[in-house]
PDB file of N, CA and C in Angstrom:
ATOM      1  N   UNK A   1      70.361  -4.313 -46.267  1.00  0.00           N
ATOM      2  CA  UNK A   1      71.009  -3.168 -46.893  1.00  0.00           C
ATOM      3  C   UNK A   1      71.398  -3.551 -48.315  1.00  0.00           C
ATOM      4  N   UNK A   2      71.332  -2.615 -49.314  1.00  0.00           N
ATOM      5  CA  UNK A   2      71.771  -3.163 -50.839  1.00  0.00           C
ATOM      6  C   UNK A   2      72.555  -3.654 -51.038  1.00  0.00           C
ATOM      7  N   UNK A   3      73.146  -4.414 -51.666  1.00  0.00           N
ATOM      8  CA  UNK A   3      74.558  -4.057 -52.149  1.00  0.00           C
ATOM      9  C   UNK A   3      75.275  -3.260 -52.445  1.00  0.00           C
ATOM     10  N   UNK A   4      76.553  -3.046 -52.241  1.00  0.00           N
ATOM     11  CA  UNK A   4      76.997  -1.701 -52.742  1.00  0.00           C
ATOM     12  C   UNK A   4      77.500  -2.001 -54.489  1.00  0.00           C
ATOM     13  N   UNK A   5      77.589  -3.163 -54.536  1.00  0.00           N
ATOM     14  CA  UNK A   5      77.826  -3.135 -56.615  1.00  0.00           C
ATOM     15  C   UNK A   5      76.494  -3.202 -56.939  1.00  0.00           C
ATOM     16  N   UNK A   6      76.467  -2.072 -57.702  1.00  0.00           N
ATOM     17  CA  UNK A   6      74.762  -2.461 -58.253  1.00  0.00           C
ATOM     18  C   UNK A   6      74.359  -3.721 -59.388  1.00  0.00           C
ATOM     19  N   UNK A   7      73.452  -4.263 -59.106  1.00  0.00           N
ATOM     20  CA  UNK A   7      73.256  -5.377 -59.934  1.00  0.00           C
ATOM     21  C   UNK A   7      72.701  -4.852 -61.359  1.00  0.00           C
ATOM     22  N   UNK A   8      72.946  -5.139 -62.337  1.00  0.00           N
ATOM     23  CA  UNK A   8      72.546  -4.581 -63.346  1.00  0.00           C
ATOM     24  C   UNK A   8      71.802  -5.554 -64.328  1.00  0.00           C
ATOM     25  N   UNK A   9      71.002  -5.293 -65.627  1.00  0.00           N
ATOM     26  CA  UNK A   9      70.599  -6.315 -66.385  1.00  0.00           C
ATOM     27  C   UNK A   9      69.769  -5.524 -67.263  1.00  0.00           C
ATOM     28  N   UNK A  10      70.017  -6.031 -68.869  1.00  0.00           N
ATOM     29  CA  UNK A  10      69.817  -5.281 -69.660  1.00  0.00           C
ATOM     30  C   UNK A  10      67.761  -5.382 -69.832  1.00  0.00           C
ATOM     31  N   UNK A  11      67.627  -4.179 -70.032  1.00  0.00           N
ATOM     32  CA  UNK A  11      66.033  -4.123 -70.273  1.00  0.00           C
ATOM     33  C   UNK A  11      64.956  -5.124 -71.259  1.00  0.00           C
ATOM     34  N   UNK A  12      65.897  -5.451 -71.955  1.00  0.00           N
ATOM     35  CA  UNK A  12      65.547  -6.661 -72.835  1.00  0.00           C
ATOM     36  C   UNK A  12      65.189  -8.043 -72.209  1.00  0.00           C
ATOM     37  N   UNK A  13      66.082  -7.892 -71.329  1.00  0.00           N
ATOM     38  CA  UNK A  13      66.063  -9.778 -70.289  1.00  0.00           C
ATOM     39  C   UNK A  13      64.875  -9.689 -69.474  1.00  0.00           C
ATOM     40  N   UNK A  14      63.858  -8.469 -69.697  1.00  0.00           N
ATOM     41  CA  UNK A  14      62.726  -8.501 -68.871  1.00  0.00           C
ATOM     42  C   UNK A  14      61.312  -9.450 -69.412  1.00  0.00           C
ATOM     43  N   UNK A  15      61.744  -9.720 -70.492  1.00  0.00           N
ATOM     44  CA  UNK A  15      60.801 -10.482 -71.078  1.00  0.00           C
ATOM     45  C   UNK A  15      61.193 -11.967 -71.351  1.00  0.00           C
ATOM     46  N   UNK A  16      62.141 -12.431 -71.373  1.00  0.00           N
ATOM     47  CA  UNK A  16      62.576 -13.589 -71.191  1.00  0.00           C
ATOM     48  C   UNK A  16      62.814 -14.321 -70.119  1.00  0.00           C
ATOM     49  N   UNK A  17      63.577 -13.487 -69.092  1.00  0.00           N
ATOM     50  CA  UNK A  17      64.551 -13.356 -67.742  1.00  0.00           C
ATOM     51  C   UNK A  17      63.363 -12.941 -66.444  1.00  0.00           C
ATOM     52  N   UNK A  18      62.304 -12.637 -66.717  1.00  0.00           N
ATOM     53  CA  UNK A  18      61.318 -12.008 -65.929  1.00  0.00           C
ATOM     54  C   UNK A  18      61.732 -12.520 -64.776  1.00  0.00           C
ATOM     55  N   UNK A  19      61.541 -13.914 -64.344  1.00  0.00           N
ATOM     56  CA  UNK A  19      61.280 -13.858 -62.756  1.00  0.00           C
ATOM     57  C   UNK A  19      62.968 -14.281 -62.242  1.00  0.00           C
ATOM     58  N   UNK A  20      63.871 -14.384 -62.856  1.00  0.00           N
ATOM     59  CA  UNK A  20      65.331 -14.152 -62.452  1.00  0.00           C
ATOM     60  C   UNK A  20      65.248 -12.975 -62.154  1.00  0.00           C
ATOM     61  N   UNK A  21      65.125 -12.005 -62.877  1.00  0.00           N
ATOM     62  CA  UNK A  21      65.322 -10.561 -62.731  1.00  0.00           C
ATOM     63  C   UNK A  21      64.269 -10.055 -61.336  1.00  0.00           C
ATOM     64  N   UNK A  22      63.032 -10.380 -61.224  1.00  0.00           N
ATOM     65  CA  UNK A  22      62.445 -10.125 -60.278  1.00  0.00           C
ATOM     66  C   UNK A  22      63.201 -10.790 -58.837  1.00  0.00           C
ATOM     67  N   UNK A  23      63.775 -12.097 -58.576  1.00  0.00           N
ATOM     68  CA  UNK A  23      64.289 -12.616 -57.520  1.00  0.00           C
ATOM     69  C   UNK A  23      65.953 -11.783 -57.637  1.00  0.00           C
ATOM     70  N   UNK A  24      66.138 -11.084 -58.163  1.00  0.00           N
ATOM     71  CA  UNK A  24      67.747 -10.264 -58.026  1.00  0.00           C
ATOM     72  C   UNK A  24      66.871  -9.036 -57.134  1.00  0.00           C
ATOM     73  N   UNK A  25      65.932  -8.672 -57.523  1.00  0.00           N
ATOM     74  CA  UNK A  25      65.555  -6.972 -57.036  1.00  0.00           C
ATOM     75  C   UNK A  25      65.020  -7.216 -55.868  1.00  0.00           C
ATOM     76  N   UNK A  26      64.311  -8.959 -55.244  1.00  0.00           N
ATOM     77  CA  UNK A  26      64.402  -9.391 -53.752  1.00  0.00           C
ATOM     78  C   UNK A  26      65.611  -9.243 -52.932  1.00  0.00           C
ATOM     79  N   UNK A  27      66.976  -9.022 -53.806  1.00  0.00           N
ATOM     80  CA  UNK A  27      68.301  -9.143 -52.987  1.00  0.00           C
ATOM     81  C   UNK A  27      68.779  -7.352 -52.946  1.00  0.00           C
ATOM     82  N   UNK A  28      68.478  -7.115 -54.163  1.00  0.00           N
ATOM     83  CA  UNK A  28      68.844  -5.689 -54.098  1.00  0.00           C
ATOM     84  C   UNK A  28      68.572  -5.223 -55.029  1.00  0.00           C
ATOM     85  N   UNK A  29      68.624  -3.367 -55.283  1.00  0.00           N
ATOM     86  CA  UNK A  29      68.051  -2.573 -56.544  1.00  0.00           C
ATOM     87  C   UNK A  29      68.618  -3.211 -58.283  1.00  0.00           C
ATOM     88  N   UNK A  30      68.202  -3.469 -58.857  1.00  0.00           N
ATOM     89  CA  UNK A  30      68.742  -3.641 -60.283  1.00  0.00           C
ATOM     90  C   UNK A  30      68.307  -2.479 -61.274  1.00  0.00           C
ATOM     91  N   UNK A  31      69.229  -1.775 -61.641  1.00  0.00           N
ATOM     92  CA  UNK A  31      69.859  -1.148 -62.614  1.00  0.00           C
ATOM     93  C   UNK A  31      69.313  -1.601 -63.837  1.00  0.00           C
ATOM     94  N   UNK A  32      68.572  -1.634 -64.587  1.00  0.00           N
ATOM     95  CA  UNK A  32      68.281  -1.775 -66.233  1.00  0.00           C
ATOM     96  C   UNK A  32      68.738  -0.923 -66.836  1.00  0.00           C
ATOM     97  N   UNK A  33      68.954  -1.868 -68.084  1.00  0.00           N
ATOM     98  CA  UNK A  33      70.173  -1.018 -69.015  1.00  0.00           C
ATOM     99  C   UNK A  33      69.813  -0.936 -70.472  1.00  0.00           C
ATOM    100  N   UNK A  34      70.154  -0.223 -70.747  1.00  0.00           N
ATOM    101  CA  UNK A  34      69.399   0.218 -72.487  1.00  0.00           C
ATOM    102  C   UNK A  34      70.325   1.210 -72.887  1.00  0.00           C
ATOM    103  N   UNK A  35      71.113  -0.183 -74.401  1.00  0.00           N
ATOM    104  CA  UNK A  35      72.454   0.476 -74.772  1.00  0.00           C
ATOM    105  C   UNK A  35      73.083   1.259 -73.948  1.00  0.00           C
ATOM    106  N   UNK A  36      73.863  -0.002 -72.921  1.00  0.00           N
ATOM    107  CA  UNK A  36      74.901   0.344 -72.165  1.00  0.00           C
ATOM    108  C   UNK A  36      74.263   1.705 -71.208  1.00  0.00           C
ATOM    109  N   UNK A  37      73.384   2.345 -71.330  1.00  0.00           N
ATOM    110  CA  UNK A  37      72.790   3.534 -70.114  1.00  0.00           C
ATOM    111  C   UNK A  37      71.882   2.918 -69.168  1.00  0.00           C
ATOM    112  N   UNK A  38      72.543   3.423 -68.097  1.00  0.00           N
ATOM    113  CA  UNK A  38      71.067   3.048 -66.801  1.00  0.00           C
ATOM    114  C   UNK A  38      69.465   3.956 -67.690  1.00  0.00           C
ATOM    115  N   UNK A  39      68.472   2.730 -67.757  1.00  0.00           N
ATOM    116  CA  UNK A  39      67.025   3.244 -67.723  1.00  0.00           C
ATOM    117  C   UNK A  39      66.488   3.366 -67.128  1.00  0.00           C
ATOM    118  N   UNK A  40      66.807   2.586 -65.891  1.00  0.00           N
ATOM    119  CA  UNK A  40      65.160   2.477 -64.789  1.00  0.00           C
ATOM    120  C   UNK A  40      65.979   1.799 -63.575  1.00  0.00           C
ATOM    121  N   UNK A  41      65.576   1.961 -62.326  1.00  0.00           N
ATOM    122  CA  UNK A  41      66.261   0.806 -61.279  1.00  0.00           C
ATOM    123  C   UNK A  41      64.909   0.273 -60.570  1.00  0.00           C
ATOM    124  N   UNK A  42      64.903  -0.988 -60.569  1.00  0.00           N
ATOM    125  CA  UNK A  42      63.982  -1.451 -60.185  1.00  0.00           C
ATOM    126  C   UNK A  42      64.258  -2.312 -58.784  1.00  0.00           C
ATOM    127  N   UNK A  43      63.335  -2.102 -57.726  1.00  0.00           N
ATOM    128  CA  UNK A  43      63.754  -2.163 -56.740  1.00  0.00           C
ATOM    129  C   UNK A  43      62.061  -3.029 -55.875  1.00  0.00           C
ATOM    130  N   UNK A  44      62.496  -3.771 -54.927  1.00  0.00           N
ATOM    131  CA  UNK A  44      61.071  -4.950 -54.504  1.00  0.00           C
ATOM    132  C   UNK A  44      60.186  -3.338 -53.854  1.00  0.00           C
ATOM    133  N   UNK A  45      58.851  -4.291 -53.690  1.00  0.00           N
ATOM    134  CA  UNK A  45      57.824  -3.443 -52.800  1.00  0.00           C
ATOM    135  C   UNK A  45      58.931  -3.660 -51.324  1.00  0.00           C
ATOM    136  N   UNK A  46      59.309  -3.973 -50.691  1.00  0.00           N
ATOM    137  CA  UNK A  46      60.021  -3.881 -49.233  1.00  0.00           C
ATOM    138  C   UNK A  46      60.551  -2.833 -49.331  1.00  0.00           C
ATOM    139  N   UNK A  47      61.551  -2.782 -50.390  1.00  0.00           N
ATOM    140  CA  UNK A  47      62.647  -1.879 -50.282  1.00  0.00           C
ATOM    141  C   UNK A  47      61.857  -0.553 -51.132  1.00  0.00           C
ATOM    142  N   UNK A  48      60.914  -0.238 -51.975  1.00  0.00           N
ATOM    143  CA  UNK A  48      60.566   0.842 -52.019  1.00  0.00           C
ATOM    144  C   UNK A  48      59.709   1.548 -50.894  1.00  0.00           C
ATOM    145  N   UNK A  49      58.986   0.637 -49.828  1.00  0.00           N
ATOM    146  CA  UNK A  49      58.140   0.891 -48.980  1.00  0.00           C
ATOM    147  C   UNK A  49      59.674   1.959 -47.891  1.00  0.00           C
ATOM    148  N   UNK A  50      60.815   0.920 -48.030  1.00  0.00           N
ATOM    149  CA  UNK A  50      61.060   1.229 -47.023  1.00  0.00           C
ATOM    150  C   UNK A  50      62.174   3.029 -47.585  1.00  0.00           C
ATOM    151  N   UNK A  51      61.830   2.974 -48.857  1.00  0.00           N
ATOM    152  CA  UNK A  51      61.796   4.337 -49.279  1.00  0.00           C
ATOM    153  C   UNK A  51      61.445   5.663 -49.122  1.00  0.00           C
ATOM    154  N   UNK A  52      60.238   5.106 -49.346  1.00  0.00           N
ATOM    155  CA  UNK A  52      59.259   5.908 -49.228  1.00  0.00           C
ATOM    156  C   UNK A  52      59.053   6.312 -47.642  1.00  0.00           C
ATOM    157  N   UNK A  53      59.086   5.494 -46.549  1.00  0.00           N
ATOM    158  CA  UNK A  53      59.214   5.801 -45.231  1.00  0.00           C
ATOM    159  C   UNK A  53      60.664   6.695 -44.743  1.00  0.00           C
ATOM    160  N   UNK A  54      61.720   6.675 -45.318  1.00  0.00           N
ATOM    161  CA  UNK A  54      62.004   7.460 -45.441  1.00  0.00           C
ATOM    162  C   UNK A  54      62.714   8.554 -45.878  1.00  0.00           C
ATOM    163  N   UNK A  55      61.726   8.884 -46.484  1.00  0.00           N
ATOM    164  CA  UNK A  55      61.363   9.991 -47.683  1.00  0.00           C
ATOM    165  C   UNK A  55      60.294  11.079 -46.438  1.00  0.00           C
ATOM    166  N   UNK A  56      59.251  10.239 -45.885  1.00  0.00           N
ATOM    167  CA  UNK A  56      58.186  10.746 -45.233  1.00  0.00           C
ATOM    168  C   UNK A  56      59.085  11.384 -43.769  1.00  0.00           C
ATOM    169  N   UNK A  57      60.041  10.979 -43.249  1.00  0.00           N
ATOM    170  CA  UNK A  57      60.708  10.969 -41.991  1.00  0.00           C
ATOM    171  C   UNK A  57      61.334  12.036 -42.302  1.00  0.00           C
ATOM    172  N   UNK A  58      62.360  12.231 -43.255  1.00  0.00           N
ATOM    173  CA  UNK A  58      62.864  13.142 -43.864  1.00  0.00           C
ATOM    174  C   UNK A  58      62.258  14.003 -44.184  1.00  0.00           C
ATOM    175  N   UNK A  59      61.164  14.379 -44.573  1.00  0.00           N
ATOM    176  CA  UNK A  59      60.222  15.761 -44.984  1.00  0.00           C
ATOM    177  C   UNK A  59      59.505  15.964 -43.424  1.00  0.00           C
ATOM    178  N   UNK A  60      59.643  15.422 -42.623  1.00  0.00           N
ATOM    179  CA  UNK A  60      58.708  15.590 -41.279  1.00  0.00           C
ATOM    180  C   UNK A  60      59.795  16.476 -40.683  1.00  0.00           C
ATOM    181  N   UNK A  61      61.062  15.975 -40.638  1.00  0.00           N
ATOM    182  CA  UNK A  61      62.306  16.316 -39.919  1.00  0.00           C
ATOM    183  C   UNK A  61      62.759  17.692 -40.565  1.00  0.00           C
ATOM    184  N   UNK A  62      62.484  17.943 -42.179  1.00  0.00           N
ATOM    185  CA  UNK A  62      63.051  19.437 -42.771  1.00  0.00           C
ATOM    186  C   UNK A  62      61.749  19.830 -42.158  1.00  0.00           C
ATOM    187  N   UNK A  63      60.772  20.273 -42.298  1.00  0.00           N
ATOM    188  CA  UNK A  63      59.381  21.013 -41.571  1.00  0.00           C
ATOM    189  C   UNK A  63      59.861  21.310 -40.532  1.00  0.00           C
ATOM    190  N   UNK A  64      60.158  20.066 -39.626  1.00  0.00           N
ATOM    191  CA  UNK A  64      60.412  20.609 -37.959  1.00  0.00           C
ATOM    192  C   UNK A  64      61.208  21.516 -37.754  1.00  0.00           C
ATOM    193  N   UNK A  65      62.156  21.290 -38.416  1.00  0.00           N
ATOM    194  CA  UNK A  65      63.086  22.280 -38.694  1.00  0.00           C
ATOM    195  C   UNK A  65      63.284  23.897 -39.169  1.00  0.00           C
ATOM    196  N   UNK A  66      62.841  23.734 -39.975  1.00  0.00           N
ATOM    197  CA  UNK A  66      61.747  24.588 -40.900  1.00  0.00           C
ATOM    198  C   UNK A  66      60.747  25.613 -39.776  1.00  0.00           C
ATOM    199  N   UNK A  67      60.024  25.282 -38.819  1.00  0.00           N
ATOM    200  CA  UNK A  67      59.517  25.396 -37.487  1.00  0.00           C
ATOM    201  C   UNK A  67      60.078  25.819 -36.424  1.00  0.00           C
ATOM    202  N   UNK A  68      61.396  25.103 -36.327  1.00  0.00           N
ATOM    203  CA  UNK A  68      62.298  25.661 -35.269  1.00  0.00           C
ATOM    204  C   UNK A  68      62.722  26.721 -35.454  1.00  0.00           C
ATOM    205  N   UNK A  69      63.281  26.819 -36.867  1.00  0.00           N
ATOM    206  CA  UNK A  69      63.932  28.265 -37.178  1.00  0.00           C
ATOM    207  C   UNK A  69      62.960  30.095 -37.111  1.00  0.00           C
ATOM    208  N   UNK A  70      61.947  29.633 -37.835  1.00  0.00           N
ATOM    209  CA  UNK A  70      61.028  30.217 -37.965  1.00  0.00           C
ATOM    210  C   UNK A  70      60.348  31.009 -36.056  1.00  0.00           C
ATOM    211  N   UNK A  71      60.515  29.874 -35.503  1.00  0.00           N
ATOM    212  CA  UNK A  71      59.853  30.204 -34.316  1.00  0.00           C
ATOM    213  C   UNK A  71      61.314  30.781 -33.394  1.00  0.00           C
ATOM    214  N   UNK A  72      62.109  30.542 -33.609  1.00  0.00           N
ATOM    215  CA  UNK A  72      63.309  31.231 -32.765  1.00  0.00           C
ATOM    216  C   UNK A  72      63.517  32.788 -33.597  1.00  0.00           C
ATOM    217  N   UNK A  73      63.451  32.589 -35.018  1.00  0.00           N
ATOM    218  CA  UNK A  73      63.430  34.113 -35.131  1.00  0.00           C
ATOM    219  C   UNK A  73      62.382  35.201 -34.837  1.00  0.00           C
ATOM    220  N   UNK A  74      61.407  34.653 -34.786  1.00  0.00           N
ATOM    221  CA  UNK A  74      59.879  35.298 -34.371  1.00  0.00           C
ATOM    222  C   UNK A  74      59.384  35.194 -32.961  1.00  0.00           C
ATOM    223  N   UNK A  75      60.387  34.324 -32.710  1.00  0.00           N
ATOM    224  CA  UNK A  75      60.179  34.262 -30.542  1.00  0.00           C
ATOM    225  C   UNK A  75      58.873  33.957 -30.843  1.00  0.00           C
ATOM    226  N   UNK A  76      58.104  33.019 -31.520  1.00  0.00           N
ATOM    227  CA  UNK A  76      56.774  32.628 -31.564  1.00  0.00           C
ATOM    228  C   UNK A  76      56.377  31.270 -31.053  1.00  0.00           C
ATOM    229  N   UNK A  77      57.457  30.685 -30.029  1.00  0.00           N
ATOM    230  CA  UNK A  77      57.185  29.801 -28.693  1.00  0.00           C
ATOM    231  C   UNK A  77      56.211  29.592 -28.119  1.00  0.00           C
ATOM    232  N   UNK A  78      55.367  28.961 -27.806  1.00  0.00           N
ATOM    233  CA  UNK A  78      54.317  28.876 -27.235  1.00  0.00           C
ATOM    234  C   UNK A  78      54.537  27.636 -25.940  1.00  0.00           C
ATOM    235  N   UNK A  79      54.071  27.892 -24.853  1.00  0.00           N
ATOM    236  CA  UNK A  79      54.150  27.131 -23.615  1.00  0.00           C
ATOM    237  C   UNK A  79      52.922  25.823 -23.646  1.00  0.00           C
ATOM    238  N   UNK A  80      53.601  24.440 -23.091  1.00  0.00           N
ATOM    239  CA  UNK A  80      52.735  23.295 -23.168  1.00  0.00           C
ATOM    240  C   UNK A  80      51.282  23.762 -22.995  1.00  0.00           C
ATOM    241  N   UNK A  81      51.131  24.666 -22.037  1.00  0.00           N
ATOM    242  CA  UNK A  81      49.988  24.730 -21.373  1.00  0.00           C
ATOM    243  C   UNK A  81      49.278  25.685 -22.645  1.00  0.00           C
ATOM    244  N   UNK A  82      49.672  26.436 -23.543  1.00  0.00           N
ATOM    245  CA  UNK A  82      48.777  27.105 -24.090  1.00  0.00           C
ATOM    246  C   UNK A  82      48.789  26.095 -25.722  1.00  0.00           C
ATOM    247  N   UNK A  83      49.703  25.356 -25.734  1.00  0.00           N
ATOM    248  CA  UNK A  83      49.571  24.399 -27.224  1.00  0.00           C
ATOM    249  C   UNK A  83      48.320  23.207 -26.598  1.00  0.00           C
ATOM    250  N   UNK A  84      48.348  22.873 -25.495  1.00  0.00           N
ATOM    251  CA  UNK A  84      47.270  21.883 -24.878  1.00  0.00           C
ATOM    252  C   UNK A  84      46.006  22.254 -25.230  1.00  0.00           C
ATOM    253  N   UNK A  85      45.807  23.591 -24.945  1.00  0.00           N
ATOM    254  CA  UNK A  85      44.875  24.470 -25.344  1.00  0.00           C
ATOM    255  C   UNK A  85      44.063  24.534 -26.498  1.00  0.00           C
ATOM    256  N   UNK A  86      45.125  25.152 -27.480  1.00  0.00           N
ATOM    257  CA  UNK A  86      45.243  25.182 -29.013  1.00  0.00           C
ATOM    258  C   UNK A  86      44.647  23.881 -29.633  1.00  0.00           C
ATOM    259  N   UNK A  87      45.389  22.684 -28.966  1.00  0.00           N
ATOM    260  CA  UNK A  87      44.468  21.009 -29.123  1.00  0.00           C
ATOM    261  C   UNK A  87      43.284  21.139 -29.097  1.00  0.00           C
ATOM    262  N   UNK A  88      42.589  21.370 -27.855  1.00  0.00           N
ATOM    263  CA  UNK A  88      41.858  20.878 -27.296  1.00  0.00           C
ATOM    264  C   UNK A  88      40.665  22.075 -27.737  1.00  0.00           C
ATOM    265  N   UNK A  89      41.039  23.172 -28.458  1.00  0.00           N
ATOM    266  CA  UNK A  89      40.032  24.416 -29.008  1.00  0.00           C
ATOM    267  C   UNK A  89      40.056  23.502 -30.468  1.00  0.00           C
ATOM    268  N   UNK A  90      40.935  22.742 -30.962  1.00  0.00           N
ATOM    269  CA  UNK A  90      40.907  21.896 -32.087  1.00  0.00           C
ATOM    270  C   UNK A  90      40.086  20.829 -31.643  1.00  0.00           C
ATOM    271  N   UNK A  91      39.362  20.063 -31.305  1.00  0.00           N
ATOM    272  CA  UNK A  91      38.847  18.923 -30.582  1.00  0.00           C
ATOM    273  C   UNK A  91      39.965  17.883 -30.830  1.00  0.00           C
ATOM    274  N   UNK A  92      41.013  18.015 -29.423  1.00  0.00           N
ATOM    275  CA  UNK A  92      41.748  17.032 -30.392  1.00  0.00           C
ATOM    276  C   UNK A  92      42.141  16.785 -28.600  1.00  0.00           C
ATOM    277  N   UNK A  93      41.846  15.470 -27.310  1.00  0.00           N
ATOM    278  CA  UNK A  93      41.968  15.504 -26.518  1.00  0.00           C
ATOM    279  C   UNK A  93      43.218  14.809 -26.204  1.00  0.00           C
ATOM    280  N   UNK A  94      44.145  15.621 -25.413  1.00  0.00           N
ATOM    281  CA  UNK A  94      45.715  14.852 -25.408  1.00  0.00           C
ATOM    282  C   UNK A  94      45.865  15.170 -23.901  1.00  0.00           C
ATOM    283  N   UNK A  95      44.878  15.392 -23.094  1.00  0.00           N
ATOM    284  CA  UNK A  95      45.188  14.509 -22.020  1.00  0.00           C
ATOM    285  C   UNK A  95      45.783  13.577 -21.378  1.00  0.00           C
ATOM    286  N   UNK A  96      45.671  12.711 -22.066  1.00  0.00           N
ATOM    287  CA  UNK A  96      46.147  11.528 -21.295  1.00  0.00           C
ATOM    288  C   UNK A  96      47.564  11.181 -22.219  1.00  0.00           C
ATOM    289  N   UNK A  97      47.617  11.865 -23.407  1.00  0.00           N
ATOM    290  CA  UNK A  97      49.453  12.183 -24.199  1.00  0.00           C
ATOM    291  C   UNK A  97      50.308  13.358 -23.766  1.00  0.00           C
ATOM    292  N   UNK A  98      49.889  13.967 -23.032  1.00  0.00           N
ATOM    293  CA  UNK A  98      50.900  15.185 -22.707  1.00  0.00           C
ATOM    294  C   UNK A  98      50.920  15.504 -21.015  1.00  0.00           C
ATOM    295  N   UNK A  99      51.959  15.566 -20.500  1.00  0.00           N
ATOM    296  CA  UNK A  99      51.716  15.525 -18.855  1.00  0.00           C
ATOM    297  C   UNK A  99      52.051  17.174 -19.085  1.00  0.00           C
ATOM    298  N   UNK A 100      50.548  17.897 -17.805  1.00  0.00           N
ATOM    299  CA  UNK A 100      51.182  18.602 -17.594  1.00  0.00           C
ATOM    300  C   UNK A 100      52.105  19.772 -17.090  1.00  0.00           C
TER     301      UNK A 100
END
């Protein structure tokens, strides 16, 4: 988990400071700074991967949602047995993923 003080370091020390600055953003996000303003936060491939995952979880979860609502106001429910269907008119065999 990050730190909660953000590590900071001025944008300049990236060319001198390079691989200090790269082994801080292994520990947590760093903040670059340019005249005293945040410019950029730079953060490892781990911790943007684990961003980006979720980022993806989070947009899956507003959709579903998004879905739920939609289908409770439209009573547009559909029963296992006719979404199995819907699969399987898709060539998509879930047999052996859906009991039913």
């Amino acid at each position: 988990m990050p730190n909660p003080i953000p590590q900071t370091a001025p944008i300049s020390a990236l060319r001198r400071d390079q691989d200090k600055i790269l082994k801080m953003a292994e520990i947590a996000p760093v903040v670059l700074m340019s005249r005293s303003e945040p410019a950029a936060v730079l953060v490892s491939p781990q911790e943007w991967n684990q961003i980006v995952e979720r980022l993806r979880v989070l947009d899956a979860l507003r959709e579903a949602r998004r879905n739920i609502a939609q289908n409770n106001a439209n009573q547009s429910w559909v029963s296992s047995t006719e979404m199995r269907q819907k699969m399987r008119d898709r060539g998509v065999d879930v047999g052996s993923l859906v009991r039913p």
